[in-house]
N, C-alpha and C. Protein backbone atom coordinates (compact mmCIF):
# COMPACT_ATOMS: atom_id res chain seq x y z
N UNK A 1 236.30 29.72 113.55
CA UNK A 1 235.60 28.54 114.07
C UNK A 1 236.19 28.16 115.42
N UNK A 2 235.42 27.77 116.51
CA UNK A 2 235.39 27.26 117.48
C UNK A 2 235.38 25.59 117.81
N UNK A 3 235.99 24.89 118.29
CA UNK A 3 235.36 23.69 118.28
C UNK A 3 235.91 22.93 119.86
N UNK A 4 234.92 22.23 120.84
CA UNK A 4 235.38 22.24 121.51
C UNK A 4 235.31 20.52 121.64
N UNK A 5 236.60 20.07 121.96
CA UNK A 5 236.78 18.63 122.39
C UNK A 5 235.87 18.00 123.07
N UNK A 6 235.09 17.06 123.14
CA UNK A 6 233.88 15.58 123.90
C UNK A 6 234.55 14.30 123.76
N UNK A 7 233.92 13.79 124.82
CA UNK A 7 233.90 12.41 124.55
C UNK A 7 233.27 11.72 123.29
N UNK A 8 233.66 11.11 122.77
CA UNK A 8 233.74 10.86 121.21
C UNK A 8 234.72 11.26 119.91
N UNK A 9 235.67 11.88 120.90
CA UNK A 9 236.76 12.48 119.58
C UNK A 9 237.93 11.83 119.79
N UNK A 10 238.98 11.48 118.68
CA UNK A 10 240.32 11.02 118.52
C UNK A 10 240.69 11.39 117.62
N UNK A 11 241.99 11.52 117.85
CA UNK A 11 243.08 12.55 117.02
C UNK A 11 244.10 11.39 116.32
N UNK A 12 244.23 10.92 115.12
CA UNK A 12 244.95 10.08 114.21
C UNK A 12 245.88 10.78 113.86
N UNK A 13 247.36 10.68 114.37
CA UNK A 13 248.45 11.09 113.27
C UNK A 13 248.55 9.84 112.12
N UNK A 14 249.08 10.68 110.93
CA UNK A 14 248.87 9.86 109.83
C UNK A 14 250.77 9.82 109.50
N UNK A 15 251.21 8.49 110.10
CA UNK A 15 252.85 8.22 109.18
C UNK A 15 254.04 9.29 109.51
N UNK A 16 253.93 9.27 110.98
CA UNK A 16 255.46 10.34 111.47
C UNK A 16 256.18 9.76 111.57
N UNK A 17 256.79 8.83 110.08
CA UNK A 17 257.77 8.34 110.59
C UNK A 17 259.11 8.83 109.76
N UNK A 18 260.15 8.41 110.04
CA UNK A 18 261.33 9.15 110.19
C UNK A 18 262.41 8.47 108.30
N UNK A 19 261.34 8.29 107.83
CA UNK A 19 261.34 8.31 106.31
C UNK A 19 260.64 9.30 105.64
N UNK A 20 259.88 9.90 106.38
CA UNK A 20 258.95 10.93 105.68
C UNK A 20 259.63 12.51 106.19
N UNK A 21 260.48 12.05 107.05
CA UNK A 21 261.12 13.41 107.37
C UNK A 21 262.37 13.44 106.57
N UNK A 22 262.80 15.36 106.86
CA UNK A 22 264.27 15.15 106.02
C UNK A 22 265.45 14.22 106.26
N UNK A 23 265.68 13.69 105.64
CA UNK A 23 266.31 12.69 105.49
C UNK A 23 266.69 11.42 105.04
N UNK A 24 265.18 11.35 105.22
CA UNK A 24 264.37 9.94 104.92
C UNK A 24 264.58 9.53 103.51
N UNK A 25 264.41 8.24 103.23
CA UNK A 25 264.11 8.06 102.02
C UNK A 25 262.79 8.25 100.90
N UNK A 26 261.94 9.01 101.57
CA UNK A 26 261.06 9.37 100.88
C UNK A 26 260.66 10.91 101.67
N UNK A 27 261.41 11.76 101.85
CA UNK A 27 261.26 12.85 102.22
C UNK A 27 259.99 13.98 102.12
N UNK A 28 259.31 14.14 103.08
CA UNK A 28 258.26 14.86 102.51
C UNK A 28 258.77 16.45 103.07
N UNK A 29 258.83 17.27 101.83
CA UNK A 29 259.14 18.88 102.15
C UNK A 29 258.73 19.69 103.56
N UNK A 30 259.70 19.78 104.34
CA UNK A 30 259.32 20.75 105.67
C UNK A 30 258.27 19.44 106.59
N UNK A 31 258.71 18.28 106.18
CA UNK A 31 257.96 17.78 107.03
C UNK A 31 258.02 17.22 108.36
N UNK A 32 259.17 17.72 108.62
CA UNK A 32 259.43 18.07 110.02
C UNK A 32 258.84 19.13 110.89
N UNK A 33 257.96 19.91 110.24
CA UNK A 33 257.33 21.12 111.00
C UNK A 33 256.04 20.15 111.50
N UNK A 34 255.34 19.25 110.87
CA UNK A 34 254.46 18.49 111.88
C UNK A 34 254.43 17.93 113.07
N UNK A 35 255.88 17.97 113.38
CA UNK A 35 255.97 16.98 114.64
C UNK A 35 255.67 17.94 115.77
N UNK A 36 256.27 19.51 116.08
CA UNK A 36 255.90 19.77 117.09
C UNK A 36 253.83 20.51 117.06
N UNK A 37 253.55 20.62 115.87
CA UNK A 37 252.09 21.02 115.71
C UNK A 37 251.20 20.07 116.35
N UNK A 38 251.87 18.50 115.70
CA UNK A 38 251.21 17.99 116.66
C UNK A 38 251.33 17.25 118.20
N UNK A 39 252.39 18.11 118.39
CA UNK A 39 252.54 17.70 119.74
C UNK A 39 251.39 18.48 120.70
N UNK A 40 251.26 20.01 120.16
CA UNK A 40 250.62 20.60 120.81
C UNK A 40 248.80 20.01 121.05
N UNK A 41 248.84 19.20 120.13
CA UNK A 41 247.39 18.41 119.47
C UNK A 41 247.75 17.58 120.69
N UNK A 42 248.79 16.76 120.39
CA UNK A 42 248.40 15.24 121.65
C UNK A 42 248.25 15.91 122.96
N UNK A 43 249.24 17.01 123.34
CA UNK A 43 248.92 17.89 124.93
C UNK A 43 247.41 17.95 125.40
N UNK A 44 246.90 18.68 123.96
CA UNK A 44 245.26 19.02 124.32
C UNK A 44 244.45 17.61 124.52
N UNK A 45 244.78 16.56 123.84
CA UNK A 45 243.86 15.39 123.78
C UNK A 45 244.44 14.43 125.27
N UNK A 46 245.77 14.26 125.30
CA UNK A 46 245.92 13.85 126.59
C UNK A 46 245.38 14.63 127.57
N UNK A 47 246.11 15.73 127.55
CA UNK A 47 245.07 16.50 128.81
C UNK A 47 243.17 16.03 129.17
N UNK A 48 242.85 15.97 128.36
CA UNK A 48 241.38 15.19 128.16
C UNK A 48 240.98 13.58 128.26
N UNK A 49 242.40 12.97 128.12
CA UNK A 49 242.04 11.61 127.88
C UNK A 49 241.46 11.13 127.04
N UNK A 50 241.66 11.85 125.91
CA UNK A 50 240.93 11.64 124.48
C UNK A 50 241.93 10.25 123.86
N UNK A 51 241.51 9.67 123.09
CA UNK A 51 242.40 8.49 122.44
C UNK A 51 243.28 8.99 121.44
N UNK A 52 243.93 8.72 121.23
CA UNK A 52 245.39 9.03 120.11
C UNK A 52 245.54 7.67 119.52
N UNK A 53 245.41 7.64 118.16
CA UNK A 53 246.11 6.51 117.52
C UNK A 53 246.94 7.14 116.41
N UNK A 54 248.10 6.53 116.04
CA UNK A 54 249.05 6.71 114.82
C UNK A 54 249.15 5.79 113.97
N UNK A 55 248.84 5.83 112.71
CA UNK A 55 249.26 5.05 111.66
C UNK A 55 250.58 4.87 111.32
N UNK A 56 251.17 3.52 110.48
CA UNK A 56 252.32 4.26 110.27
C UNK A 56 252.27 3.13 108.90
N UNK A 57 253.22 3.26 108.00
CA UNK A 57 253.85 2.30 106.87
C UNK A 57 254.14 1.55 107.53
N UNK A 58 253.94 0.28 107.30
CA UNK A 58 255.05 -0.99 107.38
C UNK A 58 255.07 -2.26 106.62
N UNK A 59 256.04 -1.96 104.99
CA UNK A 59 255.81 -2.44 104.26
C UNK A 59 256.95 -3.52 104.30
N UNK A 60 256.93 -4.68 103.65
CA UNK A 60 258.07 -5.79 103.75
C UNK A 60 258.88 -5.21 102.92
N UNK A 61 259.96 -5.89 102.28
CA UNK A 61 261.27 -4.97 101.86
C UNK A 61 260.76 -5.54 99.99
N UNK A 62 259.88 -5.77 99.53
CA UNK A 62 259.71 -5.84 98.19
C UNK A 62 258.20 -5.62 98.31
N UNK A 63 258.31 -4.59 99.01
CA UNK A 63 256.83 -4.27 98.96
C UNK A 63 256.42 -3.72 97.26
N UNK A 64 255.31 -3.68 96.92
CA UNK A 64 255.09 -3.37 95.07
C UNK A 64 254.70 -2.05 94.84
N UNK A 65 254.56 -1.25 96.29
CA UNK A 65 255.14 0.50 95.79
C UNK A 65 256.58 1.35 95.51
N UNK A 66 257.10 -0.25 96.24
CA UNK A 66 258.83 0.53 95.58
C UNK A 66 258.94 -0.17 94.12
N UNK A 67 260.01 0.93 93.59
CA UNK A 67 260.22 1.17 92.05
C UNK A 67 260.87 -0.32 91.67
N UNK A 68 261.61 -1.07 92.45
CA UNK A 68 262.42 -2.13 91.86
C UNK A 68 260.77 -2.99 91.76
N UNK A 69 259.69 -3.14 92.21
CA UNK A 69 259.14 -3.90 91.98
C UNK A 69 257.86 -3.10 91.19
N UNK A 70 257.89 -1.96 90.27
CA UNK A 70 257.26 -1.41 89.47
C UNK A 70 256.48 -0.36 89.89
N UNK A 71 256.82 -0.52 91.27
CA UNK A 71 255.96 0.99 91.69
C UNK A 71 256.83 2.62 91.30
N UNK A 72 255.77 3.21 92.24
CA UNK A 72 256.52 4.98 91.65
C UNK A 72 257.49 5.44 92.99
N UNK A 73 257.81 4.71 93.98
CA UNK A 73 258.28 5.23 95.40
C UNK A 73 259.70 4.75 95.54
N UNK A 74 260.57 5.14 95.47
CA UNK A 74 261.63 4.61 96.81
C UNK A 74 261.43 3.67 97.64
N UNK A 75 262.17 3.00 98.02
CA UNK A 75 261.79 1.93 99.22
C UNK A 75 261.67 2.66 100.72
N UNK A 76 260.52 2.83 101.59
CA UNK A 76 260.70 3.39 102.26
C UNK A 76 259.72 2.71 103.74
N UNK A 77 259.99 3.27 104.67
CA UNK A 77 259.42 2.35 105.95
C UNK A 77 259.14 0.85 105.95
N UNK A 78 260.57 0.28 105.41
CA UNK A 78 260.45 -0.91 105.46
C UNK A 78 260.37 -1.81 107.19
N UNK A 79 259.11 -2.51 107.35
CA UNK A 79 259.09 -2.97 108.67
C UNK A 79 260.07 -3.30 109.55
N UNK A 80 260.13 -2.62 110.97
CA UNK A 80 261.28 -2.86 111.58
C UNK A 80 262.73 -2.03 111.36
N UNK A 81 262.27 -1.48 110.25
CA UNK A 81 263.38 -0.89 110.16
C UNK A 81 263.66 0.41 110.41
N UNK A 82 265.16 1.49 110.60
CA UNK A 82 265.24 2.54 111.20
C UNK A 82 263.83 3.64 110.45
N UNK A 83 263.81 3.69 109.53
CA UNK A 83 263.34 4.30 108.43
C UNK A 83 261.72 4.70 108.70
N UNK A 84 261.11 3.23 109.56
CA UNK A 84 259.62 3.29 109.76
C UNK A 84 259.52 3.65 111.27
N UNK A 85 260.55 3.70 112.31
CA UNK A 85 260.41 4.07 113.47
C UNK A 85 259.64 5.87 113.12
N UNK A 86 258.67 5.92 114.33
CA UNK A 86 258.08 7.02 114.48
C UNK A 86 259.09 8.10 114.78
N UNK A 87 258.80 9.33 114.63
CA UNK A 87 259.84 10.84 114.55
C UNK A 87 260.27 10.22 116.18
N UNK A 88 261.33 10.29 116.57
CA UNK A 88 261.80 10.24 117.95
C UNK A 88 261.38 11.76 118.71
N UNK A 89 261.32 12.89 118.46
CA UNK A 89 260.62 14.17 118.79
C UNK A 89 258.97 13.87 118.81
N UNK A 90 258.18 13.01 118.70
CA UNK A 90 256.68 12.87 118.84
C UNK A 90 256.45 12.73 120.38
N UNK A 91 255.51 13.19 120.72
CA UNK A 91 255.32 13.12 121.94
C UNK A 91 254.09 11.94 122.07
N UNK A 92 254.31 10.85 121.44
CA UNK A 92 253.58 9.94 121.20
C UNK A 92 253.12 9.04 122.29
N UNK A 93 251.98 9.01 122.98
CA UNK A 93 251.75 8.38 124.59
C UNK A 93 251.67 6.90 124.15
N UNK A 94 252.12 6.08 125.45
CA UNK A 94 252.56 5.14 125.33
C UNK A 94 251.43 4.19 125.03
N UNK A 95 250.18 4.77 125.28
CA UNK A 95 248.91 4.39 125.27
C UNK A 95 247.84 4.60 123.52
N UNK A 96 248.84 5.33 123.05
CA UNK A 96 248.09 4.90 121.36
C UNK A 96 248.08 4.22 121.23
N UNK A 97 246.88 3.72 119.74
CA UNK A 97 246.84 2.68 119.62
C UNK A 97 247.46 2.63 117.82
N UNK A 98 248.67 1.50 117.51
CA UNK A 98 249.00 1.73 116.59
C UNK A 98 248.44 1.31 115.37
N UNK A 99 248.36 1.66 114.27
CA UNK A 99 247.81 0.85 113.10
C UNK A 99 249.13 1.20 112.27
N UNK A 100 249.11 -0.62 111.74
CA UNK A 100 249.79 -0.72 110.31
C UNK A 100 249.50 -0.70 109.51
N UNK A 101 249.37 -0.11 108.34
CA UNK A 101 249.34 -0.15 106.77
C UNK A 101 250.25 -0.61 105.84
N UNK A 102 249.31 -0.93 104.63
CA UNK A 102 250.11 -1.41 103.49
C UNK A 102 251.33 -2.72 104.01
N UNK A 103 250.95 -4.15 104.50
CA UNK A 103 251.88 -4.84 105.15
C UNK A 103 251.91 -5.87 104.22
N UNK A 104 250.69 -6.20 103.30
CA UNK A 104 251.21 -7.02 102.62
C UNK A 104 251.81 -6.47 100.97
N UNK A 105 253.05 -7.40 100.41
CA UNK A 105 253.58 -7.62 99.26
C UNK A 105 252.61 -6.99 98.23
N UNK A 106 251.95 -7.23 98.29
CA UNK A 106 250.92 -7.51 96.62
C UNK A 106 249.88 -6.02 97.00
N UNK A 107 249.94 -4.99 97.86
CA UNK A 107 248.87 -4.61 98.25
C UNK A 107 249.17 -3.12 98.67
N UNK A 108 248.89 -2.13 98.03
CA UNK A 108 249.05 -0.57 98.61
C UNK A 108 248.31 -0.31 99.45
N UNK A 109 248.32 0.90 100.42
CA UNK A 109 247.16 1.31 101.32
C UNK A 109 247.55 2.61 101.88
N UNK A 110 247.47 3.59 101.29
CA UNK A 110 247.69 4.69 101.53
C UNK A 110 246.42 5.51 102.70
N UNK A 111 245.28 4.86 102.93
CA UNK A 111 244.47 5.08 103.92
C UNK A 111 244.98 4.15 105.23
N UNK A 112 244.52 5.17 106.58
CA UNK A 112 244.71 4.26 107.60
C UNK A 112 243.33 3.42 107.74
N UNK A 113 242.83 3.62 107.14
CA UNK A 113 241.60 2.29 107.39
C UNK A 113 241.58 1.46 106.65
N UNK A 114 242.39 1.67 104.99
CA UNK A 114 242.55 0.27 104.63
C UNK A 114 243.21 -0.97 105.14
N UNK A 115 242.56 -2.06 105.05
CA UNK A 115 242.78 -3.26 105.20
C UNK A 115 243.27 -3.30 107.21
N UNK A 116 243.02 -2.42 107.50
CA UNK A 116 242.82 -2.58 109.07
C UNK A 116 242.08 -2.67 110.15
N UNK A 117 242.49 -2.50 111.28
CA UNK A 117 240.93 -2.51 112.57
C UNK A 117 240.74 -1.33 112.99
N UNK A 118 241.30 -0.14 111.90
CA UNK A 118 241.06 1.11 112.57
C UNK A 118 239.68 1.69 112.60
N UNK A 119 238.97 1.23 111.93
CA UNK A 119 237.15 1.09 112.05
C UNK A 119 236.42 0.62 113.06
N UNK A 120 237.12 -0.38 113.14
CA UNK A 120 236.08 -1.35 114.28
C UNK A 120 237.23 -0.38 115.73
N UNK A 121 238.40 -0.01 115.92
CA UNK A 121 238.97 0.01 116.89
C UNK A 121 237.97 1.48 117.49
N UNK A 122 238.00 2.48 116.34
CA UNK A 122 237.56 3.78 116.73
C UNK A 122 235.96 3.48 117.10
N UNK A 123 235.52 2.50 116.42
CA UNK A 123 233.87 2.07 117.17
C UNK A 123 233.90 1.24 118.49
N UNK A 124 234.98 0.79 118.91
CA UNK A 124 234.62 0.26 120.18
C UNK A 124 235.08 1.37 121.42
N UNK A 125 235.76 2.22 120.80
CA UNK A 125 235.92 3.26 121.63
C UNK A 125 234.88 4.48 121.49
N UNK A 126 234.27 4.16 120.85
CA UNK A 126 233.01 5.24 120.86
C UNK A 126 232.78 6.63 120.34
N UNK A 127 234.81 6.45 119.22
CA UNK A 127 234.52 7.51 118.99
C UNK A 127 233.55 8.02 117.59
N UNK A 128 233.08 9.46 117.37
CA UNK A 128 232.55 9.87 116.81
C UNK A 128 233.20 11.06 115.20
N UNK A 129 234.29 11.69 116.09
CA UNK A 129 234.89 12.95 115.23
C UNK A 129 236.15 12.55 115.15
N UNK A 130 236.85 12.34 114.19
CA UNK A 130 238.39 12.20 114.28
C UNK A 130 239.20 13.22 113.33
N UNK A 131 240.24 13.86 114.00
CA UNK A 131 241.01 15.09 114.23
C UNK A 131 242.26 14.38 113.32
N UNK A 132 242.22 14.63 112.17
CA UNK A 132 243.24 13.96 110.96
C UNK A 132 244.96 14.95 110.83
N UNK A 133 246.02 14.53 111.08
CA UNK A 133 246.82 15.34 111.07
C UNK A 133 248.49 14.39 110.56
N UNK A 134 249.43 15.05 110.16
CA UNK A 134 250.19 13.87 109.09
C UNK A 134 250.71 14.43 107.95
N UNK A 135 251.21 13.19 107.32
CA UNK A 135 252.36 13.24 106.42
C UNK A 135 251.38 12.19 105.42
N UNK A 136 251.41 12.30 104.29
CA UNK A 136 251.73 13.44 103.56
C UNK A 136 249.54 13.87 102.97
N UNK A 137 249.77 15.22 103.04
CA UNK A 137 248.18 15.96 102.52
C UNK A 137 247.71 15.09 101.68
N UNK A 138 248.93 14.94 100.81
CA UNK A 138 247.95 14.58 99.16
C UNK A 138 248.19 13.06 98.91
N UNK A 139 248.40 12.36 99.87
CA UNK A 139 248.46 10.85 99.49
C UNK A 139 247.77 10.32 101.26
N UNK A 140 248.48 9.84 101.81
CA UNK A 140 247.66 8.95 103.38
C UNK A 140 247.00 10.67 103.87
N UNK A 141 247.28 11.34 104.31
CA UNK A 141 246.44 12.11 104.74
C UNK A 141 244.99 12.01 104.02
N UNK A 142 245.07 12.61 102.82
CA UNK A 142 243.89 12.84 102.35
C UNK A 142 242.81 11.50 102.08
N UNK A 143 243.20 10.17 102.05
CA UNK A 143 242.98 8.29 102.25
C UNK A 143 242.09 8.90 103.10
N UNK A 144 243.26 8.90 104.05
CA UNK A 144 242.25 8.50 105.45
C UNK A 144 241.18 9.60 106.08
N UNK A 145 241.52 11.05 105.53
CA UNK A 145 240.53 11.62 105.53
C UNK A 145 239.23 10.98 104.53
N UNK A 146 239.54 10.69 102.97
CA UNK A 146 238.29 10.47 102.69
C UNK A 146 237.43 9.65 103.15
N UNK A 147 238.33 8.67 103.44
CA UNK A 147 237.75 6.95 104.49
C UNK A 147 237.39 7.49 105.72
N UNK A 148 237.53 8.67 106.63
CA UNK A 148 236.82 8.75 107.57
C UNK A 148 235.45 9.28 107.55
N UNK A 149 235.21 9.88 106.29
CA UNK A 149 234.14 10.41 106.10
C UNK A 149 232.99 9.44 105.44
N UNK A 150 234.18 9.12 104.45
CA UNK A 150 232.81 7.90 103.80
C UNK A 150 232.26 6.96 104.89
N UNK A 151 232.82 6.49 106.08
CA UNK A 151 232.08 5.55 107.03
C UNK A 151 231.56 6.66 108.39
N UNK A 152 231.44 7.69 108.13
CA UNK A 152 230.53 8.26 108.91
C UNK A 152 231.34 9.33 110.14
N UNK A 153 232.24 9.87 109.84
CA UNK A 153 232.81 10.07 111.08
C UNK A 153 232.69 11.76 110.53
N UNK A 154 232.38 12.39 112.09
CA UNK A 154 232.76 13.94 111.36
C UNK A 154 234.27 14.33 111.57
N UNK A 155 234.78 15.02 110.44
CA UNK A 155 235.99 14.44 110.50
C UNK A 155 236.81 15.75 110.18
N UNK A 156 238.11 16.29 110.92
CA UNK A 156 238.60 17.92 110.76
C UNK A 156 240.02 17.77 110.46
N UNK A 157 240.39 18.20 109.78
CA UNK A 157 241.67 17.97 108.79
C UNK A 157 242.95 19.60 109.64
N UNK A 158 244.22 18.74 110.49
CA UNK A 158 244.83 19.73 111.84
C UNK A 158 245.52 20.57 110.26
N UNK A 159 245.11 21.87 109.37
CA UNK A 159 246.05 22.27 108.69
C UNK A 159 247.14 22.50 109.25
N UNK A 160 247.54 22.88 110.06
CA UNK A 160 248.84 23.19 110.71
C UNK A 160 249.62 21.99 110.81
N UNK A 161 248.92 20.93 110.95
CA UNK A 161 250.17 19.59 111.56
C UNK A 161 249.64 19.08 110.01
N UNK A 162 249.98 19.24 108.84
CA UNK A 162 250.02 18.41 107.45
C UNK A 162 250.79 19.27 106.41
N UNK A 163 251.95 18.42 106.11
CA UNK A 163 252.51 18.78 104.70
C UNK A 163 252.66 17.63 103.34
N UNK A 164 252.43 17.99 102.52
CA UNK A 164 252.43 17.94 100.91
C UNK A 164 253.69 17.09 100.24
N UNK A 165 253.49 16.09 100.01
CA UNK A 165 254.96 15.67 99.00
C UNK A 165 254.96 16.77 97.79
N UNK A 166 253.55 16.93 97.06
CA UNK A 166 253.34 17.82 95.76
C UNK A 166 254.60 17.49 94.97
N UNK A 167 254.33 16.12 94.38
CA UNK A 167 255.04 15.44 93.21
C UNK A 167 254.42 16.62 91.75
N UNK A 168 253.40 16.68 91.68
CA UNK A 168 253.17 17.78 90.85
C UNK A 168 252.92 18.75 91.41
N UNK A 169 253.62 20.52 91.50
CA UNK A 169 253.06 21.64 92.03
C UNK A 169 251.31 21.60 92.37
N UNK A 170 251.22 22.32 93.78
CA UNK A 170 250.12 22.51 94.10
C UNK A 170 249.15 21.14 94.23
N UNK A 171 249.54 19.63 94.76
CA UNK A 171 249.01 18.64 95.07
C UNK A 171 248.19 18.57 96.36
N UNK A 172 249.14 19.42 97.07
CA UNK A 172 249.17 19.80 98.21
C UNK A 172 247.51 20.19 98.66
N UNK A 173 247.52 21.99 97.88
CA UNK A 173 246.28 22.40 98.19
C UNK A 173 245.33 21.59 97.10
N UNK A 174 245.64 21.16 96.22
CA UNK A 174 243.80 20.19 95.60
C UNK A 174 243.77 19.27 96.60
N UNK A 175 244.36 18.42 97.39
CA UNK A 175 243.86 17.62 98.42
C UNK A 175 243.23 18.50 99.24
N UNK A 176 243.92 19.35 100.24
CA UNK A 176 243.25 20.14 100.99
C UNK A 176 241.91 20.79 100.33
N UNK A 177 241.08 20.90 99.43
CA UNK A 177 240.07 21.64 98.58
C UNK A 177 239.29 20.76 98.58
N UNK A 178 239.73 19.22 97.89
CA UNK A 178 238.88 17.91 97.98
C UNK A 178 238.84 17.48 99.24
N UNK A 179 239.44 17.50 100.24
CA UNK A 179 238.81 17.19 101.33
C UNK A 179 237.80 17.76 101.98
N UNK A 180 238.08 19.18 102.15
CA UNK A 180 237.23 20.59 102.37
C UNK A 180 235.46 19.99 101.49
N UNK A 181 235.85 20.09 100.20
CA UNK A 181 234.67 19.46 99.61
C UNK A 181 233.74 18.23 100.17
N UNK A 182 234.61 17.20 100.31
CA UNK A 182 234.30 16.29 100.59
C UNK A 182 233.33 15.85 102.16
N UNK A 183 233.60 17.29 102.92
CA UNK A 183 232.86 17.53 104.22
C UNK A 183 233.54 17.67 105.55
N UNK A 184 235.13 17.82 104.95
CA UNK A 184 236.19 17.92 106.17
C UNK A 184 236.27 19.32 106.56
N UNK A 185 236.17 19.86 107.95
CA UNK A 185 236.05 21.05 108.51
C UNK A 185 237.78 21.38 108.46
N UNK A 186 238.62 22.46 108.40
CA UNK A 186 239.82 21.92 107.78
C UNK A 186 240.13 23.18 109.67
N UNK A 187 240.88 22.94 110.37
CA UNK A 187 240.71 23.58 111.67
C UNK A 187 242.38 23.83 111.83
N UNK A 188 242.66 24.83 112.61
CA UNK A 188 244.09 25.12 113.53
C UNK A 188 244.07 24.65 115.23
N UNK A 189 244.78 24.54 115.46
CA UNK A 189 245.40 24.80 117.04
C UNK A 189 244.86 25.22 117.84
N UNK A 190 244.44 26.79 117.30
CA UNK A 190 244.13 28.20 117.84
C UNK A 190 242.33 27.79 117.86
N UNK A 191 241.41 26.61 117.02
CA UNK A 191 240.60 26.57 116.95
C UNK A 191 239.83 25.67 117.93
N UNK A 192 240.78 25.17 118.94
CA UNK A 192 239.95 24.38 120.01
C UNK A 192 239.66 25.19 120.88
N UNK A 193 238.54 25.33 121.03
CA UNK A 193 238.51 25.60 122.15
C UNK A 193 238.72 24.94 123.95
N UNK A 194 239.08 25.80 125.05
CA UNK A 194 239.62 25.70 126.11
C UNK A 194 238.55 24.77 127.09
């Protein structure tokens, strides 16, 4: 497959932040190999002047996905803190636009369009196709892939820039399959064309 960048496309990293890498308190496997995949992604879209936005966690410190308050997670990208800062290796332009998730107490949001303006933001910019790439496949990746589709967007999932927590073996690829299903063109690097 071929696909070549227009006006109307933006590229969403989904949660590079430096809890989801090794180290982190919620570590997602090899998920440090996303950061430079998608660097090569923001090169091509800056080069174009395409829009870049990044999601990220930023939950208060008793947020109700960590375990002390009955959830299944670790405490992790607590707002402000080292944990939710973006990968310092992102080549993240100063000009994204950021979205927070999951900010209130009482409230999960593993999509970047829940409970945010990332709907209305990507419609006032006109865009049309958004280029999904991130941490982790089988939880916010695959959200915000399904949420980009259900409100209309054609929408291509960067395999190269997404890895898998896969709390149960192989989580990983049934997200990638249900998204695929779901109407996501699933694309590489190598697939933009020049």
């Amino acid at each position: 497959m071929s696909v070549r960048l227009l006006a109307g496309d933006a590229l969403i990293l989904v949660d590079i932040q430096l809890d989801f890498l090794p180290g982190g308190s919620l570590a997602v496997p090899r998920g440090d190999e996303v950061v430079p995949a998608l660097n090569r992604y923001l090169a091509v879209f800056r080069g174009l002047t395409l829009p870049v936005v990044a999601t990220r966690d930023w939950h208060p410190p008793d947020h109700c996905s960590f375990r002390e308050q009955g959830g299944i997670w670790p405490p992790h990208c607590v707002a402000g803190s080292d944990g939710a800062r973006f990968a310092p290796l992102l080549d993240l332009p100063c000009e994204a636009h950021i979205v927070s998730k999951a900010t209130a107490r009482e409230k999960d949001a593993y999509s970047g369009f829940e409970g945010t303006d990332l709907d209305d933001w990507l419609k006032r910019a006109g865009v049309r196709r958004a280029f999904v790439g991130g941490l982790a496949t089988d939880y916010c990746v695959l959200n915000t892939v399904r949420d980009a589709l259900r409100l209309g967007y054609a929408t291509f999932l960067l395999l190269d820039a997404v890895r898998a927590v896969d709390v149960q073996a192989g989580d990983g690829e049934r997200a990638i399959d249900e998204m695929r299903r779901l109407g996501a063109e699933a694309i590489e690097i190598g697939d933009l064309a020049a």
